[in-house]
Protein backbone atom coordinates (compact mmCIF):
# COMPACT_ATOMS: atom_id res chain seq x y z
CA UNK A 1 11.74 -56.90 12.24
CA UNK A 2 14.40 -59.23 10.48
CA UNK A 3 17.54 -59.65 12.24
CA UNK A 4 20.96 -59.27 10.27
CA UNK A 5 23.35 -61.93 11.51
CA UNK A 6 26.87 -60.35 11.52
CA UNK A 7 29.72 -63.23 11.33
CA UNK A 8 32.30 -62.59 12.70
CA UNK A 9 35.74 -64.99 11.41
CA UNK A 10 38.81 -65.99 12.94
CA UNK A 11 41.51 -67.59 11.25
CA UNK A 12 44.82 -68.64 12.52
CA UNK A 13 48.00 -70.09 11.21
CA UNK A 14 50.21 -72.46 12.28
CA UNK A 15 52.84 -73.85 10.30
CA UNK A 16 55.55 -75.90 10.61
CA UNK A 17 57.67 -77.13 8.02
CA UNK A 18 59.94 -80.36 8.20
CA UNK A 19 58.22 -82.96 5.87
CA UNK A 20 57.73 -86.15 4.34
CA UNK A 21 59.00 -87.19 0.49
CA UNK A 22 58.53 -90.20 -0.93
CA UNK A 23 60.48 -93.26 -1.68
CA UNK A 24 62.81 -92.87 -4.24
CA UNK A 25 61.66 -96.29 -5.78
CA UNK A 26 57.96 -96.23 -4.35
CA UNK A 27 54.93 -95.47 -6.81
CA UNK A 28 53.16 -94.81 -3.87
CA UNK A 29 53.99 -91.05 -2.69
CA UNK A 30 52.33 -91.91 0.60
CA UNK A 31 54.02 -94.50 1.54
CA UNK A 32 55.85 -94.58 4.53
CA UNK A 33 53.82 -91.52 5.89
CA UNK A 34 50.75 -92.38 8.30
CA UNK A 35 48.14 -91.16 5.08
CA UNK A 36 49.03 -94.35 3.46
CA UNK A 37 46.17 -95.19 5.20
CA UNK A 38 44.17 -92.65 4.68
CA UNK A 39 41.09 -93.08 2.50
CA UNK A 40 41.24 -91.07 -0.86
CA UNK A 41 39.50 -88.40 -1.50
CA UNK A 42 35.80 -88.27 -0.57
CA UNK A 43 35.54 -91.42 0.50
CA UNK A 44 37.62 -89.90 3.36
CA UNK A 45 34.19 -87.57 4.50
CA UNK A 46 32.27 -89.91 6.01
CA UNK A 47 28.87 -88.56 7.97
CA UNK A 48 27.60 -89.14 11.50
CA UNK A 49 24.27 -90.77 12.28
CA UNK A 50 22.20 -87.01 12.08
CA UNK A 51 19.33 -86.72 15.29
CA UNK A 52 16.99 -83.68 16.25
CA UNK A 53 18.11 -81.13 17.74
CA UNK A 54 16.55 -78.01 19.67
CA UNK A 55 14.85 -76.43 16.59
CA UNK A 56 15.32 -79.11 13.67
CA UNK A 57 14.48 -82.10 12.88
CA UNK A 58 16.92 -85.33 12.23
CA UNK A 59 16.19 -84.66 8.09
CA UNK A 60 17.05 -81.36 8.51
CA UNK A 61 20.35 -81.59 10.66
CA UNK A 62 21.03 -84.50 8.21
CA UNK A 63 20.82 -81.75 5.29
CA UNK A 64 22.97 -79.55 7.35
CA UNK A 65 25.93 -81.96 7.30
CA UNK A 66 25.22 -83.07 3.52
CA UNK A 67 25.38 -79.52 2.70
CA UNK A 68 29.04 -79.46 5.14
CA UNK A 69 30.54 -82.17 3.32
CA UNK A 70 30.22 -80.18 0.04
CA UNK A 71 31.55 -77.70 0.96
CA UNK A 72 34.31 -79.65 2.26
CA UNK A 73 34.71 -81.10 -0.82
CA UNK A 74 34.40 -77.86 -2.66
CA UNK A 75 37.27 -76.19 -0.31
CA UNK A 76 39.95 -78.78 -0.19
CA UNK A 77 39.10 -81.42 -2.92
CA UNK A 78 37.52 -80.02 -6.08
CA UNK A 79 40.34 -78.73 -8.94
CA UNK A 80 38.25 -75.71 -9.43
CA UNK A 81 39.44 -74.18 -5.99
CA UNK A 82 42.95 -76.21 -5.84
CA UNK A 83 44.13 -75.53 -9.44
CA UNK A 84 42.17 -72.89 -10.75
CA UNK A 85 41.49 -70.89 -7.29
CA UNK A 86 37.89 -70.45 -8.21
CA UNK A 87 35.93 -69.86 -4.89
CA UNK A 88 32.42 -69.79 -6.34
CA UNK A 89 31.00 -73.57 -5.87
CA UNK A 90 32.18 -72.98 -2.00
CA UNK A 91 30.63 -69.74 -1.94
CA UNK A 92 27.25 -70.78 -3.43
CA UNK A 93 26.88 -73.23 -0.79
CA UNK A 94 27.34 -70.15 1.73
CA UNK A 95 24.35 -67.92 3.12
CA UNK A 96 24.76 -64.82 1.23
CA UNK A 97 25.68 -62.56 4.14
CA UNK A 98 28.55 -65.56 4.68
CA UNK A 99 29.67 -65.63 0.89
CA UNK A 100 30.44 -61.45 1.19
CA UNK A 101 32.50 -62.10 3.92
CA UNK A 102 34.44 -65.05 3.08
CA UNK A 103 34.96 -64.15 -0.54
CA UNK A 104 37.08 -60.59 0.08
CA UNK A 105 38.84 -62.39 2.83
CA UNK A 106 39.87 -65.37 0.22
CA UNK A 107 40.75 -63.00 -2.99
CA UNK A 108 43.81 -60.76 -0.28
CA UNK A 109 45.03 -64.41 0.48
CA UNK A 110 42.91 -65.75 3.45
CA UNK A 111 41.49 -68.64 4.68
CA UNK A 112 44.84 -70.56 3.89
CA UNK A 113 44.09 -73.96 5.38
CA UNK A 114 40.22 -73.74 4.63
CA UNK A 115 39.98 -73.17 1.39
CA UNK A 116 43.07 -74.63 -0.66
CA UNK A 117 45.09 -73.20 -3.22
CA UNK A 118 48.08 -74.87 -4.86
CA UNK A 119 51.18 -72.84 -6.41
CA UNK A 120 50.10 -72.29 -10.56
CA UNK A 121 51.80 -75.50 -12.42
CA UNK A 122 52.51 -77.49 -9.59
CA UNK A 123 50.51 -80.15 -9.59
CA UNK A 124 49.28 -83.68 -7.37
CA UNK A 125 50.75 -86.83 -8.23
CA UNK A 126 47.74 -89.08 -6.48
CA UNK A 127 44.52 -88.08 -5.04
CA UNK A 128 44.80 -86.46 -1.69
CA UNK A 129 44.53 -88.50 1.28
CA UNK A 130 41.94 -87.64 4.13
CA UNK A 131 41.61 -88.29 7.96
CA UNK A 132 39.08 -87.16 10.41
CA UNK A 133 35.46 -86.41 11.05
CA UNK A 134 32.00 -84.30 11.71
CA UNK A 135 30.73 -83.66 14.85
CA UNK A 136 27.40 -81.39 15.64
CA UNK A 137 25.37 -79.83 18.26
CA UNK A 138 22.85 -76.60 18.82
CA UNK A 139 24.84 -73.75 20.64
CA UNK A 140 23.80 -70.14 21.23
CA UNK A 141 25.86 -68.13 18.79
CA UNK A 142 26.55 -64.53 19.21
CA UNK A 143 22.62 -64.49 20.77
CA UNK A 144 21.48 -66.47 17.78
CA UNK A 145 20.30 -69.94 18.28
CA UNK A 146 22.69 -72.28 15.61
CA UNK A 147 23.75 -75.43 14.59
CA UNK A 148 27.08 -75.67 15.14
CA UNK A 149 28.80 -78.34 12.45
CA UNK A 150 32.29 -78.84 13.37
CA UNK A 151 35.00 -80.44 10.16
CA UNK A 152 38.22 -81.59 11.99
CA UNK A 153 40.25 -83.34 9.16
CA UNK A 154 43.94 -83.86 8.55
CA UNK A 155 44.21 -83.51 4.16
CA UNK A 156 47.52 -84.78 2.85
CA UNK A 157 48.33 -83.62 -0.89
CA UNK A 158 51.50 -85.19 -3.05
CA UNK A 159 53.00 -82.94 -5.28
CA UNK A 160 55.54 -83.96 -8.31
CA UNK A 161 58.11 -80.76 -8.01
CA UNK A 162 59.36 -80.46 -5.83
CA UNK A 163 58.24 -83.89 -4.53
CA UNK A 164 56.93 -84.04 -0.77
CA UNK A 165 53.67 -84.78 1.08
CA UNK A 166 52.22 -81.32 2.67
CA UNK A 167 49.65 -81.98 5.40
CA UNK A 168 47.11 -79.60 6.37
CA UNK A 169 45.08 -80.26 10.00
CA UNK A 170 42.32 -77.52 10.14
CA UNK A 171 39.33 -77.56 12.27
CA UNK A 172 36.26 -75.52 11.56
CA UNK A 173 32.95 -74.34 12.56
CA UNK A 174 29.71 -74.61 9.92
CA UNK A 175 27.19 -72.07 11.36
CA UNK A 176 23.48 -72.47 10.37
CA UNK A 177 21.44 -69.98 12.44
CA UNK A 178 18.02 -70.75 13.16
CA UNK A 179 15.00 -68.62 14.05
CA UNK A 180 11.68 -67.48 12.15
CA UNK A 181 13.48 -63.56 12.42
CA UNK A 182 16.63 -64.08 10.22
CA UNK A 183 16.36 -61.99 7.13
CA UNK A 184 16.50 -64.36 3.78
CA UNK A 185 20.18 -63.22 3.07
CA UNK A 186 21.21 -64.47 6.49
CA UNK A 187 19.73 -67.90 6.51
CA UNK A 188 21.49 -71.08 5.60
CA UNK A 189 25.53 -72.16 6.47
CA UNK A 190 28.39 -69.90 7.47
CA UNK A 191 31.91 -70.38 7.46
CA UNK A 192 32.01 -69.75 10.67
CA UNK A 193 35.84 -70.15 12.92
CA UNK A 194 38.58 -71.91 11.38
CA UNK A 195 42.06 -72.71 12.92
CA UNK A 196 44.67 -75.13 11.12
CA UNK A 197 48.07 -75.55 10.11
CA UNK A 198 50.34 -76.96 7.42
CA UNK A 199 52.98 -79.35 7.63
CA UNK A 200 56.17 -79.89 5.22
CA UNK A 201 54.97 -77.04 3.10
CA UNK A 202 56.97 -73.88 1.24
CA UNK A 203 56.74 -71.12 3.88
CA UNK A 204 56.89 -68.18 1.32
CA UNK A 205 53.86 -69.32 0.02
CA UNK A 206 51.90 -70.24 2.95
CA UNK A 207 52.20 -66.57 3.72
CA UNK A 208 50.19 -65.80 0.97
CA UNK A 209 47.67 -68.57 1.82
CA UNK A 210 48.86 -70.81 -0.94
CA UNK A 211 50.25 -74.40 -0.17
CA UNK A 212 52.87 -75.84 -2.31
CA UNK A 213 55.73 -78.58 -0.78
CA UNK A 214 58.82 -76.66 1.01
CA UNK A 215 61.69 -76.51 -1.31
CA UNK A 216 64.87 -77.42 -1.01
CA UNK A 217 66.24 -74.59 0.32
CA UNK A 218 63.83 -72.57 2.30
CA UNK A 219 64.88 -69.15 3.43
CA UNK A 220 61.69 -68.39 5.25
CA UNK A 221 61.95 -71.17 7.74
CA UNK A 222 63.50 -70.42 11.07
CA UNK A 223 67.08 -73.25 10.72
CA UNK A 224 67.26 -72.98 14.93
CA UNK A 225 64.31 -74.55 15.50
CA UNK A 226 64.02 -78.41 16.36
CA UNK A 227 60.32 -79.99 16.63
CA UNK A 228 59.86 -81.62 19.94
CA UNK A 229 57.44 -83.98 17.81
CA UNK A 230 57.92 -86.95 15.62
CA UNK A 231 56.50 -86.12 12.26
CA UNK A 232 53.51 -88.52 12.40
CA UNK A 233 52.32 -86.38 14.82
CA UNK A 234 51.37 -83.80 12.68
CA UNK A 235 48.87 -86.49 10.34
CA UNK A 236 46.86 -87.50 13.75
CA UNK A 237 43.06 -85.58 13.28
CA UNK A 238 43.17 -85.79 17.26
CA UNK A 239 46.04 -83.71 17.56
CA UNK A 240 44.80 -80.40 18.83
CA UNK A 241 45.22 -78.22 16.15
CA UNK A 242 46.66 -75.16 17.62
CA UNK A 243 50.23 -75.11 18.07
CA UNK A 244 53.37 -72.72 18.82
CA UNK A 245 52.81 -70.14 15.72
CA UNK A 246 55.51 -69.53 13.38
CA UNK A 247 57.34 -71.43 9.69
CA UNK A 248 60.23 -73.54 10.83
């Protein structure tokens, strides 16, 4: 008897607001923000060295993490999902049973710092900027036997109006269950747990998962809070990624 794999998501939001804008005379938006030295764009998803594991070869874990770093491209780099908020070339990488999950969850708003979405008409003055890496392993999952691909990147995106570098850190689990008993629909990757936050972006609009630089004027930040952390802080990919909830 096939076995339906039930996935089972958790996303979280933190978000914290103070942020970086550019030099007044710099053509460089990055500069004098730690993603200056950040690689652009995919050059910024670089892959580890992909071995056996219990269950799959070294080809096929190194297919697993091919297939993870389109689908990281597809979430936070490709126009489709930034400008147009098209979620279909992320969701045809997904398993089927994954893709009816995610795709509901993204269309009320989810998945803010997973799958990206800029604010209609604003748009990026220079590639984004990317920080981090891939690990792997073979876990149990839910009773399933899995690879367990793990994306823990730090994306920084400069926007024109109003200008500003947001940062997003998220960190996030790529399921691929294994085992001859998985029904077709349930085979291949999941978007599995994701946690993340922003950082120097518009607070209204994070609510609604979207990610556009904080104005101005924000009314939806909280004015009595003071960061006990330097700004850089919030570009490191080691940083752990959860931190005190809330838009300030």
């Amino acid at each position: 008897m096939a076995a339906a794999l039930i996935l089972a998501v958790v996303g979280s939001l933190w978000i914290t607001r103070r942020g970086w804008s550019p030099l007044v005379f710099s053509t460089n938006p990055y500069e004098s923000t730690p993603a200056e030295n950040f690689p652009a764009g995919e050059a910024g998803l670089t892959l580890p060295l992909a071995g056996p594991v219990d269950g799959m070869t070294a080809d096929q874990v190194a297919d697993a993490l091919a297939r993870v770093r389109q689908a990281l491209v597809a979430s936070y780099l490709d126009p489709r999902m930034l400008v147009d908020h098209d979620s279909g070339p992320l969701l045809n990488l997904l398993a089927p049973d994954s893709a009816s999950t995610v795709g509901p969850r993204f269309d009320t708003g989810g998945y803010g710092t997973a799958l990206i979405r800029l604010t209609p008409g604003n748009s990026l003055v220079a590639e984004p900027r990317v920080s981090g890496q891939l690990s792997y392993q073979r876990i149990d999952w839910n009773g399933i036997p899995a690879l367990d691909v793990t994306s823990n990147y730090v994306f920084a995106y400069a926007f024109t109006k109003p200008s500003g570098v947001v940062v997003i850190h998220s960190e996030t689990h790529w399921m691929f269950p294994l085992g001859a008993s998985l029904r077709p629909s349930s085979r291949g990757m999941y978007l599995g747990r994701t946690t993340g936050y922003w950082h120097g972006m518009d607070c209204a609009a994070s609510t609604k998962g979207i990610t556009a630089p904080a104005p101005p004027v924000d009314h939806d930040a909280d004015p009595r809070y003071h960061d006990p952390e330097p700004l850089d802080a919030y570009f490191d990919p080691n940083r752990p990624v959860g931190i005190t909830s809330g838009c300030r």
